[in-house]
C-alpha atoms as a PDB file:
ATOM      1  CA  UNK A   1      56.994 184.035 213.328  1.00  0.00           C
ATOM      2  CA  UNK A   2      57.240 180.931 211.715  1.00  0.00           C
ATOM      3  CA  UNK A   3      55.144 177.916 211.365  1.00  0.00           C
ATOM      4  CA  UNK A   4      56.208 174.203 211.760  1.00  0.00           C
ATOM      5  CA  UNK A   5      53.098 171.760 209.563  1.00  0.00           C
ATOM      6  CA  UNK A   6      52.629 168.071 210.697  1.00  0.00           C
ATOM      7  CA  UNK A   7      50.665 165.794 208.854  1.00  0.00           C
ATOM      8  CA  UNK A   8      49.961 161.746 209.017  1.00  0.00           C
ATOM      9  CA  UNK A   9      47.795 159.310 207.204  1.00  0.00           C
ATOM     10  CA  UNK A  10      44.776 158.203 210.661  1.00  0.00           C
ATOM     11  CA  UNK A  11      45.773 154.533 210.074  1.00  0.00           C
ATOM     12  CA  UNK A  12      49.904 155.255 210.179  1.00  0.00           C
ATOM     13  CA  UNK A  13      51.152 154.601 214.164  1.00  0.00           C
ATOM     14  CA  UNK A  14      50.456 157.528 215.846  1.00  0.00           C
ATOM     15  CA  UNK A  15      53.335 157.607 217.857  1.00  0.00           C
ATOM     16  CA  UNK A  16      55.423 158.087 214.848  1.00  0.00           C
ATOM     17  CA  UNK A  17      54.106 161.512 214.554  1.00  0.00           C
ATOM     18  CA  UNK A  18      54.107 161.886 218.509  1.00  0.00           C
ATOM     19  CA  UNK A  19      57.308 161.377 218.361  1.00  0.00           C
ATOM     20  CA  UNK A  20      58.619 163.885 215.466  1.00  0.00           C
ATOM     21  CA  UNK A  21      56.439 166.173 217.248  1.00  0.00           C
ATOM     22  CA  UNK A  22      58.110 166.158 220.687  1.00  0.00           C
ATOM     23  CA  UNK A  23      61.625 166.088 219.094  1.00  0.00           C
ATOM     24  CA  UNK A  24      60.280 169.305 217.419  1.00  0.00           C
ATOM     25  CA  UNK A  25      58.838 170.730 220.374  1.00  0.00           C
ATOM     26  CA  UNK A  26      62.409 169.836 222.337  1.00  0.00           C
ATOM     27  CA  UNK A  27      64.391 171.656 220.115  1.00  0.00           C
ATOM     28  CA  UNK A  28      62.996 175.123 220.834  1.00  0.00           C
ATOM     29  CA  UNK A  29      64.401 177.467 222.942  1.00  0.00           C
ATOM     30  CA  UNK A  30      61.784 177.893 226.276  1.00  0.00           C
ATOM     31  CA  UNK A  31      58.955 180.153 225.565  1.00  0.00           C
ATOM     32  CA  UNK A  32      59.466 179.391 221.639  1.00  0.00           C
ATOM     33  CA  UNK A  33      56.335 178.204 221.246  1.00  0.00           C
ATOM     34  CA  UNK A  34      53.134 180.866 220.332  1.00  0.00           C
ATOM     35  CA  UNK A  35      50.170 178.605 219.333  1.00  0.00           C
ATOM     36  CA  UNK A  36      49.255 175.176 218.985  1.00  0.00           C
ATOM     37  CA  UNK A  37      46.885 174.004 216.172  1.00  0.00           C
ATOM     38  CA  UNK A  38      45.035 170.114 215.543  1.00  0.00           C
ATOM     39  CA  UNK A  39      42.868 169.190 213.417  1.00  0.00           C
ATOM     40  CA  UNK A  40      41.325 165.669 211.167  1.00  0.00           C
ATOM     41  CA  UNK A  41      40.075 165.704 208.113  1.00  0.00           C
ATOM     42  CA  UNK A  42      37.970 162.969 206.180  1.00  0.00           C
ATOM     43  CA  UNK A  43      37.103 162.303 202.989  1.00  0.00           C
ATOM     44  CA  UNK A  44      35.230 159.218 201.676  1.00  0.00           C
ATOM     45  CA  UNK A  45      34.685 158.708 198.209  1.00  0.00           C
ATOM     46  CA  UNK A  46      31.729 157.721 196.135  1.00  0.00           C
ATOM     47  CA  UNK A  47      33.026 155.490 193.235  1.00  0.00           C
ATOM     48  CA  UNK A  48      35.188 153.219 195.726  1.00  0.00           C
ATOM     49  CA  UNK A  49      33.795 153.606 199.268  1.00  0.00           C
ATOM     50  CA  UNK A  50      37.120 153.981 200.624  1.00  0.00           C
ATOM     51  CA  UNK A  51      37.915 157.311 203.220  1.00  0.00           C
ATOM     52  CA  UNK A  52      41.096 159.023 203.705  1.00  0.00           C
ATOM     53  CA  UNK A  53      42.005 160.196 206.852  1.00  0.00           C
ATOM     54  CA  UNK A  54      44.417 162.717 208.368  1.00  0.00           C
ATOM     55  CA  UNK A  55      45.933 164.117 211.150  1.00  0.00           C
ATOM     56  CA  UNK A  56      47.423 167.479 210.994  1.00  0.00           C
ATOM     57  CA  UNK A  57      49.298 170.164 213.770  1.00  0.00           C
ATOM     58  CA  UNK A  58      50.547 173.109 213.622  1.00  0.00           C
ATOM     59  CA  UNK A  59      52.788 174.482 215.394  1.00  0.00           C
ATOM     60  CA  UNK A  60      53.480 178.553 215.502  1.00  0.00           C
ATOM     61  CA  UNK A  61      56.885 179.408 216.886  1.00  0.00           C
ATOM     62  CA  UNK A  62      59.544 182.595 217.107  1.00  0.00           C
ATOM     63  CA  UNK A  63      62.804 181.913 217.357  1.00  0.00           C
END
């Protein structure tokens, strides 16, 4: 099995990664895909204030 990682900054378009993600998803042979994975993550630091955000998918495929 092999796995396929996706990751974008929250504030980058989000169709961008929609995009690569479909193209992905369109290249596999039917029944290719085994599991599906999303998640966000956040981090906000103290000195500065500012947060990072992300996006990430997995996606768990035999070919």
């Amino acid at each position: 099995m092999q796995m396929r990682l996706f990751t974008q900054d929250w504030r980058a378009e989000a169709g961008k990664m929609q995009a690569e993600v479909n193209d992905f998803l369109a290249s596999l042979p039917q029944g290719a895909v085994k599991h599906v994975n999303t998640a966000t993550a956040a981090t906000r630091t103290a000195l500065t204030d500012k947060s990072q955000e992300h996006y990430v998918i997995t996606v768990w495929y035999d070919v």
